[in-house]
Structure formats: C-alpha cells, structure tokens
C-alpha atoms as a PDB file:
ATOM      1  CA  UNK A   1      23.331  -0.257 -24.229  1.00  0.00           C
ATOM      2  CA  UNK A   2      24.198  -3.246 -22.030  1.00  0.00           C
ATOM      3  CA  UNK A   3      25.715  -0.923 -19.294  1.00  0.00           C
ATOM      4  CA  UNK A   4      22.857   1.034 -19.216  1.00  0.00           C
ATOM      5  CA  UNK A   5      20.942  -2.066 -19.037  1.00  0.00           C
ATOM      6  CA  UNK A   6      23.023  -3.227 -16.022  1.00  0.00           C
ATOM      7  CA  UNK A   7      22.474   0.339 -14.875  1.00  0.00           C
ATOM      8  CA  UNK A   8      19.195  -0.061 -14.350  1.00  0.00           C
ATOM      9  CA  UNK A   9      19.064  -3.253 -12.958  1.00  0.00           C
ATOM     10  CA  UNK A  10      21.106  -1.670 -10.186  1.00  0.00           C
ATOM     11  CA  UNK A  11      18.785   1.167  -9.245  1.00  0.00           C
ATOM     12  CA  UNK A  12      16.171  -1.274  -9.050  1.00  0.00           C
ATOM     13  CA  UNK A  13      18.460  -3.522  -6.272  1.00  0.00           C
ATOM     14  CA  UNK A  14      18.970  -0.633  -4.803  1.00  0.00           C
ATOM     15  CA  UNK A  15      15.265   0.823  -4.408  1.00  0.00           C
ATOM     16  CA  UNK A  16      13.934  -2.256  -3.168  1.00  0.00           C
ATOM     17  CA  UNK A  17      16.745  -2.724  -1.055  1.00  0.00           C
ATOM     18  CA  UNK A  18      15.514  -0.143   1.310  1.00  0.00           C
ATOM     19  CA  UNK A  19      13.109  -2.384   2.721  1.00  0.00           C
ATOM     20  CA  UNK A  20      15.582  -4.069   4.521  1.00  0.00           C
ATOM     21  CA  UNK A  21      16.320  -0.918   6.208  1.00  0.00           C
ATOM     22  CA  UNK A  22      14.995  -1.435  10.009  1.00  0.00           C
ATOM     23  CA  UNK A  23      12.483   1.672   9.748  1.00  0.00           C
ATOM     24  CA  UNK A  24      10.996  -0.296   6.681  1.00  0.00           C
ATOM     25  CA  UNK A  25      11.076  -3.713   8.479  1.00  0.00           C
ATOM     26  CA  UNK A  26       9.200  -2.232  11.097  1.00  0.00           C
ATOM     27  CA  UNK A  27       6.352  -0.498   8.781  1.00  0.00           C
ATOM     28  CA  UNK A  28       5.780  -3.724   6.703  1.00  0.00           C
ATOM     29  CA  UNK A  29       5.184  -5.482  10.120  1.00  0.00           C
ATOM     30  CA  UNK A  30       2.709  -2.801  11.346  1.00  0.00           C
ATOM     31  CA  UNK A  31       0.933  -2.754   8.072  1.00  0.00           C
ATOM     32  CA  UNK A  32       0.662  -6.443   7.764  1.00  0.00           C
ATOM     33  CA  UNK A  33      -0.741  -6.181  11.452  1.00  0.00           C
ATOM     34  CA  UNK A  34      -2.603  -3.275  11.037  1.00  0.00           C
ATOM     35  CA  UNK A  35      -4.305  -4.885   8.048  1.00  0.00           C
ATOM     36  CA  UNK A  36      -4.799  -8.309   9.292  1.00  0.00           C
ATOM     37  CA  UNK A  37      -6.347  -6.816  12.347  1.00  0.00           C
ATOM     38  CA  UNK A  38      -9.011  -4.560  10.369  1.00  0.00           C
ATOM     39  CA  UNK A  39     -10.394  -8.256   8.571  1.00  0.00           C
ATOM     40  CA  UNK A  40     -10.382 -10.128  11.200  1.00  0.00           C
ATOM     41  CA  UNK A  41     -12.753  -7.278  12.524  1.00  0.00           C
ATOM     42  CA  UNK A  42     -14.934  -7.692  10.386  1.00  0.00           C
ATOM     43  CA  UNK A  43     -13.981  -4.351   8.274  1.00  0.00           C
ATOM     44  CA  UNK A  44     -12.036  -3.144   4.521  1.00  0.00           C
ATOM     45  CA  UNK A  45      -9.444  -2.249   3.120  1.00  0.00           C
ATOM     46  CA  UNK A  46      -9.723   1.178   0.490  1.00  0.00           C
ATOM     47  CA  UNK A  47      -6.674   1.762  -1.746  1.00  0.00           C
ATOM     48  CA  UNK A  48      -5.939   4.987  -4.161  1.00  0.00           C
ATOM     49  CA  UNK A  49      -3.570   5.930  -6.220  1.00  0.00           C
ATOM     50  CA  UNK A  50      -2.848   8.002  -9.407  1.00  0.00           C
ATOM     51  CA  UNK A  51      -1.488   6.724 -12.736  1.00  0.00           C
ATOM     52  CA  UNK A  52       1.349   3.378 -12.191  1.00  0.00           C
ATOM     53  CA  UNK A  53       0.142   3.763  -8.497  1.00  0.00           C
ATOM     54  CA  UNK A  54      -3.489   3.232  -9.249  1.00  0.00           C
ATOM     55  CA  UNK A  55      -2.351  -0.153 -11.147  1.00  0.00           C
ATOM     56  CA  UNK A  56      -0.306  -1.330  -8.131  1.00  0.00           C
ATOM     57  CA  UNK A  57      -3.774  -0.308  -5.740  1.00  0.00           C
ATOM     58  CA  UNK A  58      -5.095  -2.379  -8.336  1.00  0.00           C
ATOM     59  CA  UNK A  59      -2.554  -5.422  -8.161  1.00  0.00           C
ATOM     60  CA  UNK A  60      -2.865  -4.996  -4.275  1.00  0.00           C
ATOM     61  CA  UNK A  61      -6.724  -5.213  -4.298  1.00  0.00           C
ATOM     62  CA  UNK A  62      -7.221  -8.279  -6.890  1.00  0.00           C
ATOM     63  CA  UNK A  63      -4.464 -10.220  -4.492  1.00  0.00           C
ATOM     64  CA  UNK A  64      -6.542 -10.056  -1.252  1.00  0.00           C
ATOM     65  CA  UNK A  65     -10.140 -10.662  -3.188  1.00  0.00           C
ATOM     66  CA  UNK A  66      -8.411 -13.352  -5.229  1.00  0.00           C
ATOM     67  CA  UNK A  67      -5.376 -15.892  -4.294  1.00  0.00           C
ATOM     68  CA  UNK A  68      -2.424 -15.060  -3.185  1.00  0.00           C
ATOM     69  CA  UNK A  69      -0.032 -17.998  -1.476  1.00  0.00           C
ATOM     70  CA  UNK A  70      -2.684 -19.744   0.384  1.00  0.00           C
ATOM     71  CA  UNK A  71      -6.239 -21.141  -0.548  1.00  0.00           C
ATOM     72  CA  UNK A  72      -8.687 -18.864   2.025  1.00  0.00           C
ATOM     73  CA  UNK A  73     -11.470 -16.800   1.704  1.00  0.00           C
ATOM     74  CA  UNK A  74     -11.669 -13.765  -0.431  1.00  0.00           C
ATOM     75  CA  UNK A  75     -10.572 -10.489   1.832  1.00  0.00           C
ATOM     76  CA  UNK A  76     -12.412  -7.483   0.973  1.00  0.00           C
ATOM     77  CA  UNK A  77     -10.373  -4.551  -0.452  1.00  0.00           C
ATOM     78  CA  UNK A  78     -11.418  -1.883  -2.735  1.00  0.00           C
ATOM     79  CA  UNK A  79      -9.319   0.059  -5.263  1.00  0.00           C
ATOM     80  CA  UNK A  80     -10.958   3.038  -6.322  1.00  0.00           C
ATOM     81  CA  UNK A  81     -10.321   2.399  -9.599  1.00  0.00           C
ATOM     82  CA  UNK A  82     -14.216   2.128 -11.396  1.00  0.00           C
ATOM     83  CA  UNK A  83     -13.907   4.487 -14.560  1.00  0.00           C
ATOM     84  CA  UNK A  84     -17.714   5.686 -13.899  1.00  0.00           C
ATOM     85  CA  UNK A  85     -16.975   6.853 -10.797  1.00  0.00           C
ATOM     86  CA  UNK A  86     -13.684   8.631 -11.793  1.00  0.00           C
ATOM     87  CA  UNK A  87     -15.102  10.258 -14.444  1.00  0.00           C
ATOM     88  CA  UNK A  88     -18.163  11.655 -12.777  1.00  0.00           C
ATOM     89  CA  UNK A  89     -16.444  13.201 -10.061  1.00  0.00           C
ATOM     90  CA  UNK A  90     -13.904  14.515 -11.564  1.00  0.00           C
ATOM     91  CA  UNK A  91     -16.149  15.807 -14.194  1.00  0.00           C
ATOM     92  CA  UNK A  92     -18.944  17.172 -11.634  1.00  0.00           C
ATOM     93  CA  UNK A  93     -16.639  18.171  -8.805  1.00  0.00           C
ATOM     94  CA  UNK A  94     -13.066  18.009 -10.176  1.00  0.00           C
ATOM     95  CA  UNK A  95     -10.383  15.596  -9.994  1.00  0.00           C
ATOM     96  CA  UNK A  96      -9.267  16.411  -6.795  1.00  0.00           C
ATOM     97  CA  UNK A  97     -12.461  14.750  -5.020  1.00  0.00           C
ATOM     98  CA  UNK A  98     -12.514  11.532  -6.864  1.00  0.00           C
ATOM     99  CA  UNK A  99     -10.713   9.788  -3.847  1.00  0.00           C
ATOM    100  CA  UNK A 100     -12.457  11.446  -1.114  1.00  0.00           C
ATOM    101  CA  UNK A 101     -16.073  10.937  -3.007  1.00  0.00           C
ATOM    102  CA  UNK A 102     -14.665   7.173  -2.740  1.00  0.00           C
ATOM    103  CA  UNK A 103     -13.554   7.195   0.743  1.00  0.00           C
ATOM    104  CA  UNK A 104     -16.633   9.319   1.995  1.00  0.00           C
ATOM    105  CA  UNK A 105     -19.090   6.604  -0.116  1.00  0.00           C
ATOM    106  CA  UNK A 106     -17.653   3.220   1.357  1.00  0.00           C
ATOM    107  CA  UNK A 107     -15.359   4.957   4.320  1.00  0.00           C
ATOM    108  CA  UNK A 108     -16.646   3.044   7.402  1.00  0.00           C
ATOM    109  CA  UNK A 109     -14.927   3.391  11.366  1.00  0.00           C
ATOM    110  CA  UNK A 110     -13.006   0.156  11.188  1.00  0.00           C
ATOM    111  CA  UNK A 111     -11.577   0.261   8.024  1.00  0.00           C
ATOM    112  CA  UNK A 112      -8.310   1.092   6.623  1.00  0.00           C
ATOM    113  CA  UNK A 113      -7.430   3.670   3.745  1.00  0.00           C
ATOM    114  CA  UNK A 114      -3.944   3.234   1.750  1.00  0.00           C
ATOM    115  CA  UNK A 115      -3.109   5.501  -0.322  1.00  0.00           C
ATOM    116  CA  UNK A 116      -0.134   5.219  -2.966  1.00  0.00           C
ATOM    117  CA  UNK A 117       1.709   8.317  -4.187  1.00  0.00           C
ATOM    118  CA  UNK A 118       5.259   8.826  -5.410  1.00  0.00           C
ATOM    119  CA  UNK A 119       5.086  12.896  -4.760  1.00  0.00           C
ATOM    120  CA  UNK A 120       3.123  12.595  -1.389  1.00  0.00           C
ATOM    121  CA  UNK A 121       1.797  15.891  -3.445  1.00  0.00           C
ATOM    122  CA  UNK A 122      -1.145  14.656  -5.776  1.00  0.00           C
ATOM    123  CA  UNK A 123      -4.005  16.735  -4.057  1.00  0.00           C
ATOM    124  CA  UNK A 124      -6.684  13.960  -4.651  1.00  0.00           C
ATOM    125  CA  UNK A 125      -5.197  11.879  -2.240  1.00  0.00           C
ATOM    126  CA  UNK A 126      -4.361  14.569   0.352  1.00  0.00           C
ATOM    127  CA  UNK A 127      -7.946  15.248  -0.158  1.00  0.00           C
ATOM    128  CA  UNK A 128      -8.763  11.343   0.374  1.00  0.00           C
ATOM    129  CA  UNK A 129      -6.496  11.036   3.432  1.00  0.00           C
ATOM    130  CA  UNK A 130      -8.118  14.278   4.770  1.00  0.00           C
ATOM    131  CA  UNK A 131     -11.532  12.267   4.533  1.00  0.00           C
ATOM    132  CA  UNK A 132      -9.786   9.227   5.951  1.00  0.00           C
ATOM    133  CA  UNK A 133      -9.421  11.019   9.142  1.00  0.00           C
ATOM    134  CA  UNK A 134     -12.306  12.625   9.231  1.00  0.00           C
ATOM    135  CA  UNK A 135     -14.431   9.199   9.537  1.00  0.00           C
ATOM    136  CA  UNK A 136     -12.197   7.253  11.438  1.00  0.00           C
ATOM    137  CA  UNK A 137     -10.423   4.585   8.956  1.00  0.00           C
ATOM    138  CA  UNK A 138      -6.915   3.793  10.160  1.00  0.00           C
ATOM    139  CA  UNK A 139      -4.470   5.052   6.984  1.00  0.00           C
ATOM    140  CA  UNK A 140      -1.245   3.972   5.735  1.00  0.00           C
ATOM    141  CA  UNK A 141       1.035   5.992   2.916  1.00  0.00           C
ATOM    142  CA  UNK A 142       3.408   4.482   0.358  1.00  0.00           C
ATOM    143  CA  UNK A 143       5.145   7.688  -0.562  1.00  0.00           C
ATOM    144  CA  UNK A 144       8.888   8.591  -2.723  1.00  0.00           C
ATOM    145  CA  UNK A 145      10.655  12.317  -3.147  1.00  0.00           C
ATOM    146  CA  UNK A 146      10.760  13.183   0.408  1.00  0.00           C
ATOM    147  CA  UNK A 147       6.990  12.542   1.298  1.00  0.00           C
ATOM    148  CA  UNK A 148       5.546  15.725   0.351  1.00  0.00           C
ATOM    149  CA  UNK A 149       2.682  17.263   1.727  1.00  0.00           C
ATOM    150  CA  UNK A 150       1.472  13.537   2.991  1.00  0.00           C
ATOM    151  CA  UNK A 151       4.814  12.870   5.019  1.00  0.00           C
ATOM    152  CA  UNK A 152       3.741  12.580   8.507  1.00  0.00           C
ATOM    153  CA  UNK A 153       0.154  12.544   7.601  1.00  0.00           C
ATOM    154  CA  UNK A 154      -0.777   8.596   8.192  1.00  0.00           C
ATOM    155  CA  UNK A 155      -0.740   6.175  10.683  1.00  0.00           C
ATOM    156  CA  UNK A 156       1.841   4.387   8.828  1.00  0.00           C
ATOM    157  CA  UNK A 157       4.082   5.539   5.874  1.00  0.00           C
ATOM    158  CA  UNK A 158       7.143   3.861   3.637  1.00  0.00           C
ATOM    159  CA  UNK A 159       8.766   6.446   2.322  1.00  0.00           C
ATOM    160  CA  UNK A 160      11.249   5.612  -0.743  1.00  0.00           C
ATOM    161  CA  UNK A 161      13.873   8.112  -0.866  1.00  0.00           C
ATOM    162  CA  UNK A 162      16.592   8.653  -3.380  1.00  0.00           C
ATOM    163  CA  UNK A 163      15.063   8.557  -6.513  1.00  0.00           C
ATOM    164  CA  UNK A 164      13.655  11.846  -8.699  1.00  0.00           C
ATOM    165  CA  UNK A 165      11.323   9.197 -11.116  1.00  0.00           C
ATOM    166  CA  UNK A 166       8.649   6.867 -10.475  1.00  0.00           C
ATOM    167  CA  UNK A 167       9.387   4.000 -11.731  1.00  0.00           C
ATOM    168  CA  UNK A 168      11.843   2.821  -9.100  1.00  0.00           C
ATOM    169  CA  UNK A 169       9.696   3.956  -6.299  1.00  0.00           C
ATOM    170  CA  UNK A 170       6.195   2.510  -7.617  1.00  0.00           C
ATOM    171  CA  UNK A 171       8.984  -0.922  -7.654  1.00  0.00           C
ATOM    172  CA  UNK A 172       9.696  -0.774  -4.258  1.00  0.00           C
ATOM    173  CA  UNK A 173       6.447  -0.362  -3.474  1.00  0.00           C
ATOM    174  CA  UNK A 174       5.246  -3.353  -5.282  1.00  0.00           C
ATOM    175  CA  UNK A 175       7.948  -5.326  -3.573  1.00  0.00           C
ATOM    176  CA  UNK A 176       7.028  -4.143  -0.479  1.00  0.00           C
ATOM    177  CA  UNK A 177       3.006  -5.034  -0.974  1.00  0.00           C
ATOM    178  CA  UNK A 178       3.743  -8.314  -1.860  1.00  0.00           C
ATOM    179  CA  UNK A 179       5.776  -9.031   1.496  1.00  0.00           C
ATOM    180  CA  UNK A 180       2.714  -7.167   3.504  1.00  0.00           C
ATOM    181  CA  UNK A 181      -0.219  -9.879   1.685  1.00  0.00           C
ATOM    182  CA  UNK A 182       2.436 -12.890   2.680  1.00  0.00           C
ATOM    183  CA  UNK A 183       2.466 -11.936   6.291  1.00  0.00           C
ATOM    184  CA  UNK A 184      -1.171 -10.970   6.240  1.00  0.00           C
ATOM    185  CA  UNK A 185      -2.117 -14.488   4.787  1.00  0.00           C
ATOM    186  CA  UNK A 186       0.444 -16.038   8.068  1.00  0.00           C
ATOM    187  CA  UNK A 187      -1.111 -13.807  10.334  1.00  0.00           C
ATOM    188  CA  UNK A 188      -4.821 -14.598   9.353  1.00  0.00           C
ATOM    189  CA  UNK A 189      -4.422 -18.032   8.133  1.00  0.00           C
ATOM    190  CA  UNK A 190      -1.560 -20.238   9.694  1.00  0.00           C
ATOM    191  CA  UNK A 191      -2.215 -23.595  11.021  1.00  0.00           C
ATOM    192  CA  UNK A 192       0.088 -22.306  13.792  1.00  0.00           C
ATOM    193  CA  UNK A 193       0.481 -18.418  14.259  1.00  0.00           C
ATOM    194  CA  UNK A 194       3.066 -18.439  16.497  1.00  0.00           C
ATOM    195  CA  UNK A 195       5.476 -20.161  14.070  1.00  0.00           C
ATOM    196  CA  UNK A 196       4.686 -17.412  11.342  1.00  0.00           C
ATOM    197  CA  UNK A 197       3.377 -14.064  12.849  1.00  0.00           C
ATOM    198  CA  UNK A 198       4.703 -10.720  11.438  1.00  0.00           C
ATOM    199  CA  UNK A 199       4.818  -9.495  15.041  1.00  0.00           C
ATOM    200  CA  UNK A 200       7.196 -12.001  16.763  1.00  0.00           C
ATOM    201  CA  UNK A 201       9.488 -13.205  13.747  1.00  0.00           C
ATOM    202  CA  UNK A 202      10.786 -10.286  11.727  1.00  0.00           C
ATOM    203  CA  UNK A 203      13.110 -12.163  10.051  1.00  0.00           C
ATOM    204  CA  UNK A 204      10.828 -13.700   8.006  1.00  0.00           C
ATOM    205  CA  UNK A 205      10.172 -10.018   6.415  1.00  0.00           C
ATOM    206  CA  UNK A 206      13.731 -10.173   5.443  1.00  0.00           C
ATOM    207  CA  UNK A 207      13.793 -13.220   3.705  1.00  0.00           C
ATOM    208  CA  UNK A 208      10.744 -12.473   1.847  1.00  0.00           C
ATOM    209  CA  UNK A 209      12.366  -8.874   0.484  1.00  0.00           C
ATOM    210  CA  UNK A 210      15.383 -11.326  -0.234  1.00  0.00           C
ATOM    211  CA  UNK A 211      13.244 -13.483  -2.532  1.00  0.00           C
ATOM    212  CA  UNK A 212      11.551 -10.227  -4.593  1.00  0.00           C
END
C-alpha cells in the first residue's frame, strides 16, 4: 500500500515537473501575457472543459472574479459551466455544441477562449475552438495524450505528455493555472512592473512551479 502510495506521489512530481521544461516556461509566460493583455483591453476570458477539466475551468474562473494573491478588482472570466445552458443544448442540438453555443453567445473580437482537454479529442471543444476562430477570440489549449485533434490548433497550447489517465494531466494543469493568475495579478497589478513582469523575469515562473 505505502509503495503504491509513494508511487503516486511520484507521478504527480513528475507531471507537474514538466512545467519547468523551457517549452512550458515559455507558454505560461505567453498565456499570462496573452491574458493580462486581453483585460487590460477592456475584453474576457471564456474557459471549457469536460468532466475534472470543467471543475479546473471552474477553479480558474472563480480565481480571476474572486481573490487570488492580491486585493484588485474582479477580472471577468466565464466558465461555461451553467447547468441550464448545458442541458438545453445538448438536449436541443447535442452535446457537441454546448461550447460553441457558449462561445458564439458571449464570443466577442478581443477576447480569449481556453479550452481544457486531456484527449485534445472531446468534439465539443474542437467544435468551441472552431467557433473561437471563427469570431476572432485569441485561444489557448491545455491538452495531455499527444494533443489530439486540437494539437496545433490554438494560439497557445501546454501539452502534458506521458501519461495514459487524467488525473495527472488535469494536475499539471492546475499547477500550471495557478502560476499563469500569479503572473497575471504582477503583470496587471504591481506597484512596479518591471520588478515582476512575466515577460522580462522568467525565473520567477520557476520558482512559482517550485512552490506547487
């Protein structure tokens, strides 16, 4: 028991370990950017995700409306995560539009879609990152397994290899969103951005992964 225990443990070091690999340093500072940019514009963030990924779209969303490190205004993200709306489009025009109905209904030029998927293959979010495109919103991918179908697809993309379940992608994931809303909170809200941004001191990513 214990040294499957310790087993464990291990695969989750090592899937959240990948973000200190310099492709991943890179995409956490272009995301943080990227995302920081599209508020101070004046825009939103849209998030989507199936299943555990839904709940960390979720756990993204409620720490950029609420508080994350830093007393500051609310930031406006949306998961697409309202049961009505789920259940009406996937009932009316099937579960593979309930993420594109989303993006299409609040999808503005300016804003930003991020989409969460361990497969890179759930066709509701192809369908939602089709959309995406189609009116303009910047996108960014959290993907496992090799991409998928979505690998190659966004603007920007973390893709956790090496692992054939879930669980230790969606972690990596979650590790990696909470480093992203740090350096978006520096970027948007330091007393002194040139001590702090993402885009001139990557080192801070590191030390952040270090502490998750």
């Amino acid at each position: 028991m214990k040294k499957t225990l310790i087993t464990s443990v291990d695969d989750c070091i090592r899937a959240v370990e990948q973000l200190r690999l310099p492709h991943s340093v890179q995409f956490m500072q272009q995301a943080a950017q990227a995302i920081a940019d599209c508020f101070a514009g004046g825009h939103k963030v849209i998030l989507a995700g199936n299943g555990g990924s839904l709940c960390d779209a979720s756990h993204f969303a409620q720490e950029m409306t609420g508080v994350y490190r830093k007393k500051r205004r609310a930031l406006p993200v949306i998961a697409l995560n309202e049961p009505g709306h789920l259940t009406c489009i996937g009932n009316d025009l099937g579960f593979d539009q309930v993420f594109a109905r989303g993006v299409e209904a609040f999808g503005l030029p300016g804003d930003l879609f991020v989409g969460l998927t361990t497969s890179g293959n759930s066709p509701n979010l192809i369908a939602a990152f089709d959309e995406a495109k189609k009116k303009g919103l910047k996108t960014i991918a959290f993907l496992g397994k090799g991409g998928g179908e979505l690998k190659g697809l966004a603007d920007l993309e973390l893709l956790i290899d090496g692992f054939t379940t879930s669980d230790r992608i969606q972690e990596a994931h979650m590790a990696a969103i909470h480093v992203i809303i740090e350096h978006v909170e520096y970027l948007l809200f330091s007393p002194d951005p040139r001590n702090c941004s993402v885009g001139c001191d990557p080192k801070t990513l590191i030390n952040s992964i270090a502490a998750h």
